[in-house]
PDB file of N, CA and C in Angstrom:
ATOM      1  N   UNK A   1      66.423 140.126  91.120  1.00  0.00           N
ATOM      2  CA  UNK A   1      66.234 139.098  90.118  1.00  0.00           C
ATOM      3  C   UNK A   1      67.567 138.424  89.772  1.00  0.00           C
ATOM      4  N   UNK A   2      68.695 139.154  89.527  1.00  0.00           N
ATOM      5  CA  UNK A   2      70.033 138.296  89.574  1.00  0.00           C
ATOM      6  C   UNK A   2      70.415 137.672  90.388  1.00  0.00           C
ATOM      7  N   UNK A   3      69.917 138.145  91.465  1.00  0.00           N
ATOM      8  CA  UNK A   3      70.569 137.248  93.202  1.00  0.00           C
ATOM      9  C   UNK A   3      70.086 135.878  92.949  1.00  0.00           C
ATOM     10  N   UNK A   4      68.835 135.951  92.382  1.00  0.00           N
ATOM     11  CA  UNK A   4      68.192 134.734  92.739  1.00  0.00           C
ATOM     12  C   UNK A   4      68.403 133.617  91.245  1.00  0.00           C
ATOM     13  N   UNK A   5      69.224 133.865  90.264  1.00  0.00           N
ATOM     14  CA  UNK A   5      69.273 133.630  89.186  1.00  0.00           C
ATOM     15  C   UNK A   5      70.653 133.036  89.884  1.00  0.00           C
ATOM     16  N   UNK A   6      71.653 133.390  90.398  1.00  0.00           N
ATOM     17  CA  UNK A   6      73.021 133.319  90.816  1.00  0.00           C
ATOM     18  C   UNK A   6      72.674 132.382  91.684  1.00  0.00           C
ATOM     19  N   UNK A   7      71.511 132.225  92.718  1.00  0.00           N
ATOM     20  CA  UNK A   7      71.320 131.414  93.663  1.00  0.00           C
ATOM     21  C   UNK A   7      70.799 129.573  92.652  1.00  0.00           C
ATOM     22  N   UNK A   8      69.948 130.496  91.758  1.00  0.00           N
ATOM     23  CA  UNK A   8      69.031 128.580  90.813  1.00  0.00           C
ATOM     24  C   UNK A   8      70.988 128.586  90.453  1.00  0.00           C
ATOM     25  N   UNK A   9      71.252 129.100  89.727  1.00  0.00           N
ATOM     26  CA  UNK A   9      72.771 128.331  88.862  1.00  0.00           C
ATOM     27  C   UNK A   9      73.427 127.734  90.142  1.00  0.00           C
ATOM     28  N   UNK A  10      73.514 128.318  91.496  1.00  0.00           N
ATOM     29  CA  UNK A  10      74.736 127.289  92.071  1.00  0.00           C
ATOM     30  C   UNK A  10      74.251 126.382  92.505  1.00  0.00           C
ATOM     31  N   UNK A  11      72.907 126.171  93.022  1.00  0.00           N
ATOM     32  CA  UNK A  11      71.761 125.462  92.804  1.00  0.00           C
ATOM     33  C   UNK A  11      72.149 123.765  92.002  1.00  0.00           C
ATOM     34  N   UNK A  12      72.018 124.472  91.042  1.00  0.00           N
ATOM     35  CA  UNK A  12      72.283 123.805  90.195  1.00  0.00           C
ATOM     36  C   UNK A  12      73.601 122.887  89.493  1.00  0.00           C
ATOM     37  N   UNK A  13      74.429 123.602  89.810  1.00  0.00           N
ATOM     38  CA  UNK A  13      76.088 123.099  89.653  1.00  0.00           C
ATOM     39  C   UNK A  13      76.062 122.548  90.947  1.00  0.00           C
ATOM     40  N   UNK A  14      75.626 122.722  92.212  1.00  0.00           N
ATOM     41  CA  UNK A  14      75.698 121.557  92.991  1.00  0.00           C
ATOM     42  C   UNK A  14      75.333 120.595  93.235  1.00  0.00           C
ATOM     43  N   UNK A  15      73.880 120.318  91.995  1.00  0.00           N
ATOM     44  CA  UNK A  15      72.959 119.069  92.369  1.00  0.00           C
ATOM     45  C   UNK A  15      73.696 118.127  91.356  1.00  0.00           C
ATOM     46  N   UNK A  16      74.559 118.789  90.321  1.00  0.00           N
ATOM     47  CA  UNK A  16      75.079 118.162  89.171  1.00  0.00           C
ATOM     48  C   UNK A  16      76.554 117.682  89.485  1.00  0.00           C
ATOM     49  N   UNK A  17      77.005 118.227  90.472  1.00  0.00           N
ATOM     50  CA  UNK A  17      78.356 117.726  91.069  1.00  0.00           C
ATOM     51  C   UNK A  17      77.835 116.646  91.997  1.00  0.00           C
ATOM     52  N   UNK A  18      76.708 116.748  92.941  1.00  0.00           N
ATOM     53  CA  UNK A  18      76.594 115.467  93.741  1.00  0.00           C
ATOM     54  C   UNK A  18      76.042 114.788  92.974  1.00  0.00           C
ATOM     55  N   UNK A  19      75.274 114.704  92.384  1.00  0.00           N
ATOM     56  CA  UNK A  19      75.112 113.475  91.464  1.00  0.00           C
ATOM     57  C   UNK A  19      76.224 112.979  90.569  1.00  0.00           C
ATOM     58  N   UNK A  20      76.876 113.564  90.189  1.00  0.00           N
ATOM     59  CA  UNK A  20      78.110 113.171  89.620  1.00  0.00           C
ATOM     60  C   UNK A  20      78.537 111.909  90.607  1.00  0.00           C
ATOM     61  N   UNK A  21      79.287 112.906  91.943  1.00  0.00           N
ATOM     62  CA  UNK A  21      80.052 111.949  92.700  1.00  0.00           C
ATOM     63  C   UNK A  21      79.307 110.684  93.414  1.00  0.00           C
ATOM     64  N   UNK A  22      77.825 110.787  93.467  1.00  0.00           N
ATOM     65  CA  UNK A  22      76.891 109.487  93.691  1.00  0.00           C
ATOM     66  C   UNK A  22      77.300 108.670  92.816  1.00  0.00           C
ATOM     67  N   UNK A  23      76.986 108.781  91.749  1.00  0.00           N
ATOM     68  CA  UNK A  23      77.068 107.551  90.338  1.00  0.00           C
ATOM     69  C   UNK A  23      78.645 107.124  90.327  1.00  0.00           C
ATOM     70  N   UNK A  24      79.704 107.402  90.629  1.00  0.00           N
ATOM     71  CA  UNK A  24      81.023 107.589  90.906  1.00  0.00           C
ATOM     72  C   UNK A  24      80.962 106.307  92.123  1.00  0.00           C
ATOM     73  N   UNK A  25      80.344 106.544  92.878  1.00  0.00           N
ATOM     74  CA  UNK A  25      80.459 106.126  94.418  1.00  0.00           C
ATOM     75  C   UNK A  25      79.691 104.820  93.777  1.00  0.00           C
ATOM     76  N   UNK A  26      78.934 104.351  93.605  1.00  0.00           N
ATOM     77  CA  UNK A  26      77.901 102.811  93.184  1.00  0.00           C
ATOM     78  C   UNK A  26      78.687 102.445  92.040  1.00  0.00           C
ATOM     79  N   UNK A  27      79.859 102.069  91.716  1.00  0.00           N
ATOM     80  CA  UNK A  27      80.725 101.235  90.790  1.00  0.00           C
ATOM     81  C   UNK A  27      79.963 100.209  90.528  1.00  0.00           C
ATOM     82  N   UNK A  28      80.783  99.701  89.438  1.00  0.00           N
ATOM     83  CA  UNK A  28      80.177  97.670  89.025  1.00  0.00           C
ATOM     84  C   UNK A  28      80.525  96.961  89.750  1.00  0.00           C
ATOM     85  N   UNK A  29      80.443  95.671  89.911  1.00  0.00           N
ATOM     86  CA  UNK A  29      80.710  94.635  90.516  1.00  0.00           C
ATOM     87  C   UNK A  29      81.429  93.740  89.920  1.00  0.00           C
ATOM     88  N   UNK A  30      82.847  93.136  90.244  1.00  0.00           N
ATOM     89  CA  UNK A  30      83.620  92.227  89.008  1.00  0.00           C
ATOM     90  C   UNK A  30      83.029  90.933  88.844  1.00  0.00           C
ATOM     91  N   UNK A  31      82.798  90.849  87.886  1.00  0.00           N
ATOM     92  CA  UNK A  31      82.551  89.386  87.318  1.00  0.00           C
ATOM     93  C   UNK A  31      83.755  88.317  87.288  1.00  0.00           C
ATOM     94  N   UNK A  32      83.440  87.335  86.860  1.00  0.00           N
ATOM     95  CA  UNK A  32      84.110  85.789  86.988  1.00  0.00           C
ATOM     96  C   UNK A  32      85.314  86.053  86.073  1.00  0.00           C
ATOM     97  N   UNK A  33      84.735  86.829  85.090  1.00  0.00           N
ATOM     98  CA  UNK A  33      85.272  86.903  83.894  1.00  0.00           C
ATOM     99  C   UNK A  33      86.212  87.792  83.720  1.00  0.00           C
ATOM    100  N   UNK A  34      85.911  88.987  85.112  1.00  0.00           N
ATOM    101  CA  UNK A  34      87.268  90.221  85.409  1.00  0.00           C
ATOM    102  C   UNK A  34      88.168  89.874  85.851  1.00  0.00           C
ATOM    103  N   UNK A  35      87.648  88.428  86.822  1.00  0.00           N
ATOM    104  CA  UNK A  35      88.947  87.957  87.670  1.00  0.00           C
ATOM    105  C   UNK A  35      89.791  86.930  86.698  1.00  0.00           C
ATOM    106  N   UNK A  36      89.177  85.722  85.954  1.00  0.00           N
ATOM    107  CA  UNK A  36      89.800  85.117  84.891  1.00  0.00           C
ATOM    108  C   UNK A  36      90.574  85.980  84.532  1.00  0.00           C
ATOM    109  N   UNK A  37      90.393  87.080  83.719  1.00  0.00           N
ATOM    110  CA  UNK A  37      91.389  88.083  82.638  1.00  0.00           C
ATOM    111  C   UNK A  37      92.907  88.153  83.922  1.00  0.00           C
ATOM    112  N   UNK A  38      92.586  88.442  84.775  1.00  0.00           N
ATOM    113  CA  UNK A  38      93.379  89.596  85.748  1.00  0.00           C
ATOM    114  C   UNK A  38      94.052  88.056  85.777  1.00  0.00           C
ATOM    115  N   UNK A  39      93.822  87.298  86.567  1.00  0.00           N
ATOM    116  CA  UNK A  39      94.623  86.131  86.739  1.00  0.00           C
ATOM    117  C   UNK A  39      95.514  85.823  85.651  1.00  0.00           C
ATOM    118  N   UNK A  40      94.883  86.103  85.156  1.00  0.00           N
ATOM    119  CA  UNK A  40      95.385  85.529  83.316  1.00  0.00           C
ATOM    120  C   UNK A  40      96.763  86.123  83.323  1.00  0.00           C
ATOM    121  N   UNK A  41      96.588  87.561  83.601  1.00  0.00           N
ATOM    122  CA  UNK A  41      97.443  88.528  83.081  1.00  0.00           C
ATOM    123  C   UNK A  41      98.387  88.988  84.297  1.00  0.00           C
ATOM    124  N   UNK A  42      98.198  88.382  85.477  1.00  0.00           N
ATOM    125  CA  UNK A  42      99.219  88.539  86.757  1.00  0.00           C
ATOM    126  C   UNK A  42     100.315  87.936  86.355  1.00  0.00           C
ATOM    127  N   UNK A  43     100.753  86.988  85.908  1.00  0.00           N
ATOM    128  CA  UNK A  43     101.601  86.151  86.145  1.00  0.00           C
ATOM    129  C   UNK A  43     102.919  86.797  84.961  1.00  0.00           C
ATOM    130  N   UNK A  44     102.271  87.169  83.576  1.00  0.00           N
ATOM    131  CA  UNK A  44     102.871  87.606  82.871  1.00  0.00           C
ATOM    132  C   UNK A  44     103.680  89.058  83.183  1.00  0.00           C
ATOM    133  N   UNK A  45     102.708  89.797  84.155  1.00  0.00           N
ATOM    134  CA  UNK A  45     102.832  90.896  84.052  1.00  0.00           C
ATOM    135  C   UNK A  45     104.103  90.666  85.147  1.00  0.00           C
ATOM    136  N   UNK A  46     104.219  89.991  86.284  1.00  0.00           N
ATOM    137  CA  UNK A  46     105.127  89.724  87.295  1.00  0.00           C
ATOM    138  C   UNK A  46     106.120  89.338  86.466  1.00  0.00           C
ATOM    139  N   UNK A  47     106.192  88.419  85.956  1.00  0.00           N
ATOM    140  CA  UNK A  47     107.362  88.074  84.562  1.00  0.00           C
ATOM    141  C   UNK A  47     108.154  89.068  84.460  1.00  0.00           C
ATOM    142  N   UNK A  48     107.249  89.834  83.954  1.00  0.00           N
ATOM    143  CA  UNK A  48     107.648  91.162  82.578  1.00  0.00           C
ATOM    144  C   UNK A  48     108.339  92.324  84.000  1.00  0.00           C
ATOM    145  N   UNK A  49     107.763  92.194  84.911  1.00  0.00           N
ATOM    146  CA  UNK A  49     108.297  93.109  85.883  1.00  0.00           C
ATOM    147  C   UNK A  49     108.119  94.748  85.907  1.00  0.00           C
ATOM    148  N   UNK A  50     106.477  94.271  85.725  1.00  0.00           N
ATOM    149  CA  UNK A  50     106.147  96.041  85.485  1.00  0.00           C
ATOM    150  C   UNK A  50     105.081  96.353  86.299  1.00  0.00           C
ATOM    151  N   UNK A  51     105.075  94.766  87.180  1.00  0.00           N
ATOM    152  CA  UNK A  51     104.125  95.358  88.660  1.00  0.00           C
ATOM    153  C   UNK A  51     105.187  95.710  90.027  1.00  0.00           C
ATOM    154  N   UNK A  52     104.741  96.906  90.406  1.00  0.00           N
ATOM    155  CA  UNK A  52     105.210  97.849  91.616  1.00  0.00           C
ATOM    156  C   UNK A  52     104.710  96.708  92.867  1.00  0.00           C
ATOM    157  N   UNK A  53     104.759  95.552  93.864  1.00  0.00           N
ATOM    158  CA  UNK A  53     104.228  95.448  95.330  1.00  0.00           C
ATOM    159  C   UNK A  53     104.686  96.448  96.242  1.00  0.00           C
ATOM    160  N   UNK A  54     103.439  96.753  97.032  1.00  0.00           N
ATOM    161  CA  UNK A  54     103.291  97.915  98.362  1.00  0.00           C
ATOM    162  C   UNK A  54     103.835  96.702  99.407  1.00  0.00           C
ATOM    163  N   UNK A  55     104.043  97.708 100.314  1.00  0.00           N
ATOM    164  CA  UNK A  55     104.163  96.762 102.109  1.00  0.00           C
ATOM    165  C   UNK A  55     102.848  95.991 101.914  1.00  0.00           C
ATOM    166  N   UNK A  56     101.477  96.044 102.003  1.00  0.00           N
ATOM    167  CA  UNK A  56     100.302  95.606 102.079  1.00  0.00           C
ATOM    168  C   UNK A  56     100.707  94.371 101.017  1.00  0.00           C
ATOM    169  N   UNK A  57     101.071  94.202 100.152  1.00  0.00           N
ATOM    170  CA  UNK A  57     101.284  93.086  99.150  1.00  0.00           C
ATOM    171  C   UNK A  57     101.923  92.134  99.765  1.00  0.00           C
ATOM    172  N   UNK A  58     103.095  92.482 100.632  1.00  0.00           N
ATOM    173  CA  UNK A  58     104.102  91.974 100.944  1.00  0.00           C
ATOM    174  C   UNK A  58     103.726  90.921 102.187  1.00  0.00           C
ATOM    175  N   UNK A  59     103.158  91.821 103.169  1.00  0.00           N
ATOM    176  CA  UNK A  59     102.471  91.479 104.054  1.00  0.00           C
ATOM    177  C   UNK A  59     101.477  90.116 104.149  1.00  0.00           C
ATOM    178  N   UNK A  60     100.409  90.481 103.454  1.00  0.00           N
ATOM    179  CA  UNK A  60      99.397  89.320 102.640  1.00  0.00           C
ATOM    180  C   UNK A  60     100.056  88.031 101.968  1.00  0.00           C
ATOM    181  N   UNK A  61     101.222  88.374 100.735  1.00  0.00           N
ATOM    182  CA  UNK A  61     101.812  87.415 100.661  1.00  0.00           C
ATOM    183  C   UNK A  61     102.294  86.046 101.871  1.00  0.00           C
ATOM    184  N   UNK A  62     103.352  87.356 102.614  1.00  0.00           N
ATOM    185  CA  UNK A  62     104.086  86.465 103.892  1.00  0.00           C
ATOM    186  C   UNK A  62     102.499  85.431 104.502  1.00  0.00           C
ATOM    187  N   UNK A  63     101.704  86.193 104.869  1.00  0.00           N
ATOM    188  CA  UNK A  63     100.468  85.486 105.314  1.00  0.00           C
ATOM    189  C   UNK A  63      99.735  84.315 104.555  1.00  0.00           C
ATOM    190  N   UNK A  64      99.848  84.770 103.139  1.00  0.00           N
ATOM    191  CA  UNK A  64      99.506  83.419 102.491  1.00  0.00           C
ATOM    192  C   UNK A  64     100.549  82.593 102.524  1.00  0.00           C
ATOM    193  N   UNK A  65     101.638  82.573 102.609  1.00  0.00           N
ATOM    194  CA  UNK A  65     103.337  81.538 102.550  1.00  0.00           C
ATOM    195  C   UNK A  65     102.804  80.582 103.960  1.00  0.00           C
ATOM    196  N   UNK A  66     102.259  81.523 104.926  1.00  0.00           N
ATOM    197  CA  UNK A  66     102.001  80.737 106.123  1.00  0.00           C
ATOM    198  C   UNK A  66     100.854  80.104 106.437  1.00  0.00           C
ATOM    199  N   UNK A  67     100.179  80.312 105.663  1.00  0.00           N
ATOM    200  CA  UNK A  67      98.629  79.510 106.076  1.00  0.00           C
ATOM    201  C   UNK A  67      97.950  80.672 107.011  1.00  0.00           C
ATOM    202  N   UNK A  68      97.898  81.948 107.315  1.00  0.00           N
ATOM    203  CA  UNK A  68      97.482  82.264 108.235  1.00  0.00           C
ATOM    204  C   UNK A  68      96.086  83.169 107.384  1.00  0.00           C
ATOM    205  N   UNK A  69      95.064  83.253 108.030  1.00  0.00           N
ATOM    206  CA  UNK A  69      93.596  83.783 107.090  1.00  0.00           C
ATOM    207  C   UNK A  69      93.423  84.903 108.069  1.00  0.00           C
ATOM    208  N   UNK A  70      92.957  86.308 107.267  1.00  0.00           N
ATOM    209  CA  UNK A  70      92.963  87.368 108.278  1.00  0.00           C
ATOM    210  C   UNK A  70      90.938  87.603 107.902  1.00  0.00           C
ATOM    211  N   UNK A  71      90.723  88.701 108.578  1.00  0.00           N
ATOM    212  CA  UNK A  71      89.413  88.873 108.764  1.00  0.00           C
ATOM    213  C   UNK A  71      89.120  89.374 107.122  1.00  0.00           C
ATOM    214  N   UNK A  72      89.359  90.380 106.894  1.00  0.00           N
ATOM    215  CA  UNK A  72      89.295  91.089 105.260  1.00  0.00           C
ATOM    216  C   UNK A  72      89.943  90.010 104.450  1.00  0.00           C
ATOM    217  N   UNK A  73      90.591  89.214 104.509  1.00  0.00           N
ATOM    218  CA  UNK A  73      90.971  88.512 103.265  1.00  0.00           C
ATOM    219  C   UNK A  73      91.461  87.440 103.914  1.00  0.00           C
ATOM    220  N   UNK A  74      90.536  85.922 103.297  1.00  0.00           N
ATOM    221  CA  UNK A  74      90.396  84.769 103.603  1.00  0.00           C
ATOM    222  C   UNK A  74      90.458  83.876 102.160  1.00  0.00           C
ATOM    223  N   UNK A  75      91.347  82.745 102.465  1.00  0.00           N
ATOM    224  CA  UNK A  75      91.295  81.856 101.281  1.00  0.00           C
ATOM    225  C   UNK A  75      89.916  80.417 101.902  1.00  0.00           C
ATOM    226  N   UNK A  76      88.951  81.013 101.816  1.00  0.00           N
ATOM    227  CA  UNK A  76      87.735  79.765 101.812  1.00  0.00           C
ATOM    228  C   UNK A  76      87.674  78.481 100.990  1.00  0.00           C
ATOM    229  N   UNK A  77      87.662  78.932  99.616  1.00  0.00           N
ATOM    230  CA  UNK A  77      87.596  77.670  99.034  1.00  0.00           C
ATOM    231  C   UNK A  77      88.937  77.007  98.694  1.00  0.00           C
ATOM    232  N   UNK A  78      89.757  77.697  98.869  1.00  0.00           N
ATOM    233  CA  UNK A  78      91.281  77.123  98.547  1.00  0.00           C
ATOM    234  C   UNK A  78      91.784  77.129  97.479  1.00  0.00           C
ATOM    235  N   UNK A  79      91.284  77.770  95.769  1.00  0.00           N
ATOM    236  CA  UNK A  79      91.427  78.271  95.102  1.00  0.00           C
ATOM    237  C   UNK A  79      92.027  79.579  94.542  1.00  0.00           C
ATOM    238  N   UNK A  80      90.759  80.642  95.656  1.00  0.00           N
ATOM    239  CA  UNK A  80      90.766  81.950  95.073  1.00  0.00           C
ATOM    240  C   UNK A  80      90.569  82.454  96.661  1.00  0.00           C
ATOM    241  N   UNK A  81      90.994  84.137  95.973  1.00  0.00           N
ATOM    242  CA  UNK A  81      90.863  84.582  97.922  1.00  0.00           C
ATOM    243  C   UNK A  81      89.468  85.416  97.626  1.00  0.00           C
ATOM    244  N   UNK A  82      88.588  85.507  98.944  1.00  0.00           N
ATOM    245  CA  UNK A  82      87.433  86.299  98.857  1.00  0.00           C
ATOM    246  C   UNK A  82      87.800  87.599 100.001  1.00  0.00           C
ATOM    247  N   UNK A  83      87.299  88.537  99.367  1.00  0.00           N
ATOM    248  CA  UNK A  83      87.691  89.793 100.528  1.00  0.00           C
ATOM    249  C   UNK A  83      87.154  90.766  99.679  1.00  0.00           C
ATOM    250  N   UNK A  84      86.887  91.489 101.296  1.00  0.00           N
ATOM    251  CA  UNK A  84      86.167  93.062 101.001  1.00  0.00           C
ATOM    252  C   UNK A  84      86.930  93.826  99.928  1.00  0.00           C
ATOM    253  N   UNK A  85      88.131  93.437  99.695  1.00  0.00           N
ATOM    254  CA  UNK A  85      88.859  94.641  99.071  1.00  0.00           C
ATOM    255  C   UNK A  85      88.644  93.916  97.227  1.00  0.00           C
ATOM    256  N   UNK A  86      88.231  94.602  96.691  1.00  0.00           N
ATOM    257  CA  UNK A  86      87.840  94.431  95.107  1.00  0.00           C
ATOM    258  C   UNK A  86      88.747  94.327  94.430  1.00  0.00           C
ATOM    259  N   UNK A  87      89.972  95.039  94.677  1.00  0.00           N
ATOM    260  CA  UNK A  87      91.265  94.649  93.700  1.00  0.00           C
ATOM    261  C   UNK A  87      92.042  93.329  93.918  1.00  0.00           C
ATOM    262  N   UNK A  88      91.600  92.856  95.193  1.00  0.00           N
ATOM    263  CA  UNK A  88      92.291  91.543  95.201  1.00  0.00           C
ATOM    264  C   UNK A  88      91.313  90.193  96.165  1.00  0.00           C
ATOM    265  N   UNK A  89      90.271  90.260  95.473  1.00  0.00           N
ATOM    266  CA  UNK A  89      88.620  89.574  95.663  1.00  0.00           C
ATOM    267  C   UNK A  89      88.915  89.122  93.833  1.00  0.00           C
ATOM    268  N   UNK A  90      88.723  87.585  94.011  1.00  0.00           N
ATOM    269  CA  UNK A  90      88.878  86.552  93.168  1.00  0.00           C
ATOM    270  C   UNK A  90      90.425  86.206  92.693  1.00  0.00           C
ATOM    271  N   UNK A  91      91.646  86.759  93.182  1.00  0.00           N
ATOM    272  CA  UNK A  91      92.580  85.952  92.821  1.00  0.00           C
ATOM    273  C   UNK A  91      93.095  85.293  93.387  1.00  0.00           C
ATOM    274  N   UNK A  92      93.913  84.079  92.222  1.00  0.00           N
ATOM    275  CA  UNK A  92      94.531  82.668  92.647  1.00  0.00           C
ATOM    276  C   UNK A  92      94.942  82.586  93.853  1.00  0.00           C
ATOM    277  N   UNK A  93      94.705  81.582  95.284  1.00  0.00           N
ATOM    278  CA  UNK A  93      95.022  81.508  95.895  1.00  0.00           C
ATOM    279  C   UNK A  93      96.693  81.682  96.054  1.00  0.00           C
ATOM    280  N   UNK A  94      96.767  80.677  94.941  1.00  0.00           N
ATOM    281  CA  UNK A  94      98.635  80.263  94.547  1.00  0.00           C
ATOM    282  C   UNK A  94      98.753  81.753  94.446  1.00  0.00           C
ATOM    283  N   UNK A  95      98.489  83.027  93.506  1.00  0.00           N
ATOM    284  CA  UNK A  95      99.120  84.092  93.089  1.00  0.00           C
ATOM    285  C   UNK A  95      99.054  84.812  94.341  1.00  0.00           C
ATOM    286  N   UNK A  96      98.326  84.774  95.323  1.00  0.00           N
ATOM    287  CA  UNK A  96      98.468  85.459  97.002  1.00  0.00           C
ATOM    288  C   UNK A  96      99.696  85.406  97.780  1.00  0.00           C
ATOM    289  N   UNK A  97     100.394  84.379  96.959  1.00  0.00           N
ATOM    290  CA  UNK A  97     101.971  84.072  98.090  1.00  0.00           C
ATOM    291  C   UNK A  97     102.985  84.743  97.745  1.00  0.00           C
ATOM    292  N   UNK A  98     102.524  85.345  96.679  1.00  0.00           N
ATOM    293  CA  UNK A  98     103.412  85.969  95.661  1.00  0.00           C
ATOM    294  C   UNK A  98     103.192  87.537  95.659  1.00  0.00           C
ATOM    295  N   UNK A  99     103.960  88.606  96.398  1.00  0.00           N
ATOM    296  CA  UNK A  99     103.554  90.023  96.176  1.00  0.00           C
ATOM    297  C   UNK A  99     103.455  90.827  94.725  1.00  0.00           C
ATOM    298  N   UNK A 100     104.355  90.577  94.092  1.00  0.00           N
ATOM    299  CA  UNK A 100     104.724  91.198  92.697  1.00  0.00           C
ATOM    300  C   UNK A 100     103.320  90.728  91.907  1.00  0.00           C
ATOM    301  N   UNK A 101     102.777  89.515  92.270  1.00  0.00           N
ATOM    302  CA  UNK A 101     101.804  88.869  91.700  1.00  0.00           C
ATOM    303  C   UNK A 101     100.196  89.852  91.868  1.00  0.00           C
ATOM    304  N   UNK A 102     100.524  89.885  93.114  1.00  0.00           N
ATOM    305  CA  UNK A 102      99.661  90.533  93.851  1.00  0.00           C
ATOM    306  C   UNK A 102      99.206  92.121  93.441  1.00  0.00           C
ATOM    307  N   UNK A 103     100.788  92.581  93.246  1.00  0.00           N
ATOM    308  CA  UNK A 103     100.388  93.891  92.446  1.00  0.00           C
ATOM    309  C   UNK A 103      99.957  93.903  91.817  1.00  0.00           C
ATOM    310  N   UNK A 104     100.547  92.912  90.429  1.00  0.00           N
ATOM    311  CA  UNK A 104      99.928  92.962  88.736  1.00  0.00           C
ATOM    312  C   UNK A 104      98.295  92.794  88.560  1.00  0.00           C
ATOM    313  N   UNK A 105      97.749  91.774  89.997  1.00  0.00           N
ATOM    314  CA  UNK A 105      96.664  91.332  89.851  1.00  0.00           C
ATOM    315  C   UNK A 105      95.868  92.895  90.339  1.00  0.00           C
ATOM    316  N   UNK A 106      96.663  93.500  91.133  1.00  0.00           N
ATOM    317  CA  UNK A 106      95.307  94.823  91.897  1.00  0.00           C
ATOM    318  C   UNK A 106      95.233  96.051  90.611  1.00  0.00           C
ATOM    319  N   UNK A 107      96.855  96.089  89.653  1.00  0.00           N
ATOM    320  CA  UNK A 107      96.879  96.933  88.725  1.00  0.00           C
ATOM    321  C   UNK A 107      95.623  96.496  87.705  1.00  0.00           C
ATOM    322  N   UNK A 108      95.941  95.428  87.529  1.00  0.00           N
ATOM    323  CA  UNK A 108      94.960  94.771  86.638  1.00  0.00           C
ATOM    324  C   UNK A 108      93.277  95.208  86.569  1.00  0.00           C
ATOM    325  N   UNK A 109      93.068  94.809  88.251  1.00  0.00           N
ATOM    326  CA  UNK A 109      91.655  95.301  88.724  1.00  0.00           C
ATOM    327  C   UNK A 109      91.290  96.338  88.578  1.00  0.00           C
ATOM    328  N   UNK A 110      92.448  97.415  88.802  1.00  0.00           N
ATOM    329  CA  UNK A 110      92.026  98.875  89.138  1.00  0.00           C
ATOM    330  C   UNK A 110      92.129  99.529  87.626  1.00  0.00           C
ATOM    331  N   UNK A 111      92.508  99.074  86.401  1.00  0.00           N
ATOM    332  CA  UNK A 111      92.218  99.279  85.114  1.00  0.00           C
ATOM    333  C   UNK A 111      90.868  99.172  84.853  1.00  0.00           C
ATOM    334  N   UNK A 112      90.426  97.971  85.289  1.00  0.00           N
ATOM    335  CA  UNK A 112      88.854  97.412  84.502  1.00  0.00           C
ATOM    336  C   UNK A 112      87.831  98.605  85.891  1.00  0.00           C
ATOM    337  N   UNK A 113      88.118  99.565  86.413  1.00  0.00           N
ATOM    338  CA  UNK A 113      87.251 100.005  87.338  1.00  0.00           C
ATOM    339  C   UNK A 113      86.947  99.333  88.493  1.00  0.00           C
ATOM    340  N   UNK A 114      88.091  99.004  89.201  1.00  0.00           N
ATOM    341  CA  UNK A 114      87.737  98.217  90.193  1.00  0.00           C
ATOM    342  C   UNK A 114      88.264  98.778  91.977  1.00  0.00           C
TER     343      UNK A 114
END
């Protein structure tokens, strides 16, 4: 009778850990209004100099300086960039040329759950 009491509890702590990490895994989706803020707040934050750019920032930048559009991240409308990657899906085209920019904008994202 304990074996099987020991067996329902882990049972159980495991259906409650994968469901955990399911609901974890299906995040929100940013709105117009996540990317407005973040934009908002890139430019200042590059200012202020308290965004970190990675090589990957750097990179993307150089690519936006040149006009060149990669598969994951494309400037379509000529505004804003669209791309698979969520931390930097809706910002300023202009703020793409810019790495430091680039950081503040992914720090930004990855605050609001992104």
């Amino acid at each position: 009778m304990r074996r099987l009491m020991e067996v329902v509890i882990a049972f159980a702590l495991t259906l409650l850990v994968w469901l955990a990490a399911t609901r974890t895994a299906h995040g929100e989706v940013p709105t117009a209004a996540d990317f407005a803020a973040c934009n908002e707040e890139a430019p200042e934050a590059a200012k202020a100099g308290t965004a970190s750019p990675i090589m990957g920032d750097h990179v993307r930048a150089g690519r936006a300086r040149a006009g060149v559009r990669t598969i994951n991240s494309s400037d379509v409308t000529g505004r804003v960039i669209e791309s698979s990657d969520p931390q930097i899906h809706g910002m300023k085209a202009a703020g793409a040329k810019d790495a430091t920019y680039q950081a503040a904008y992914r720090s930004c994202m990855r605050r609001k759950g992104f």
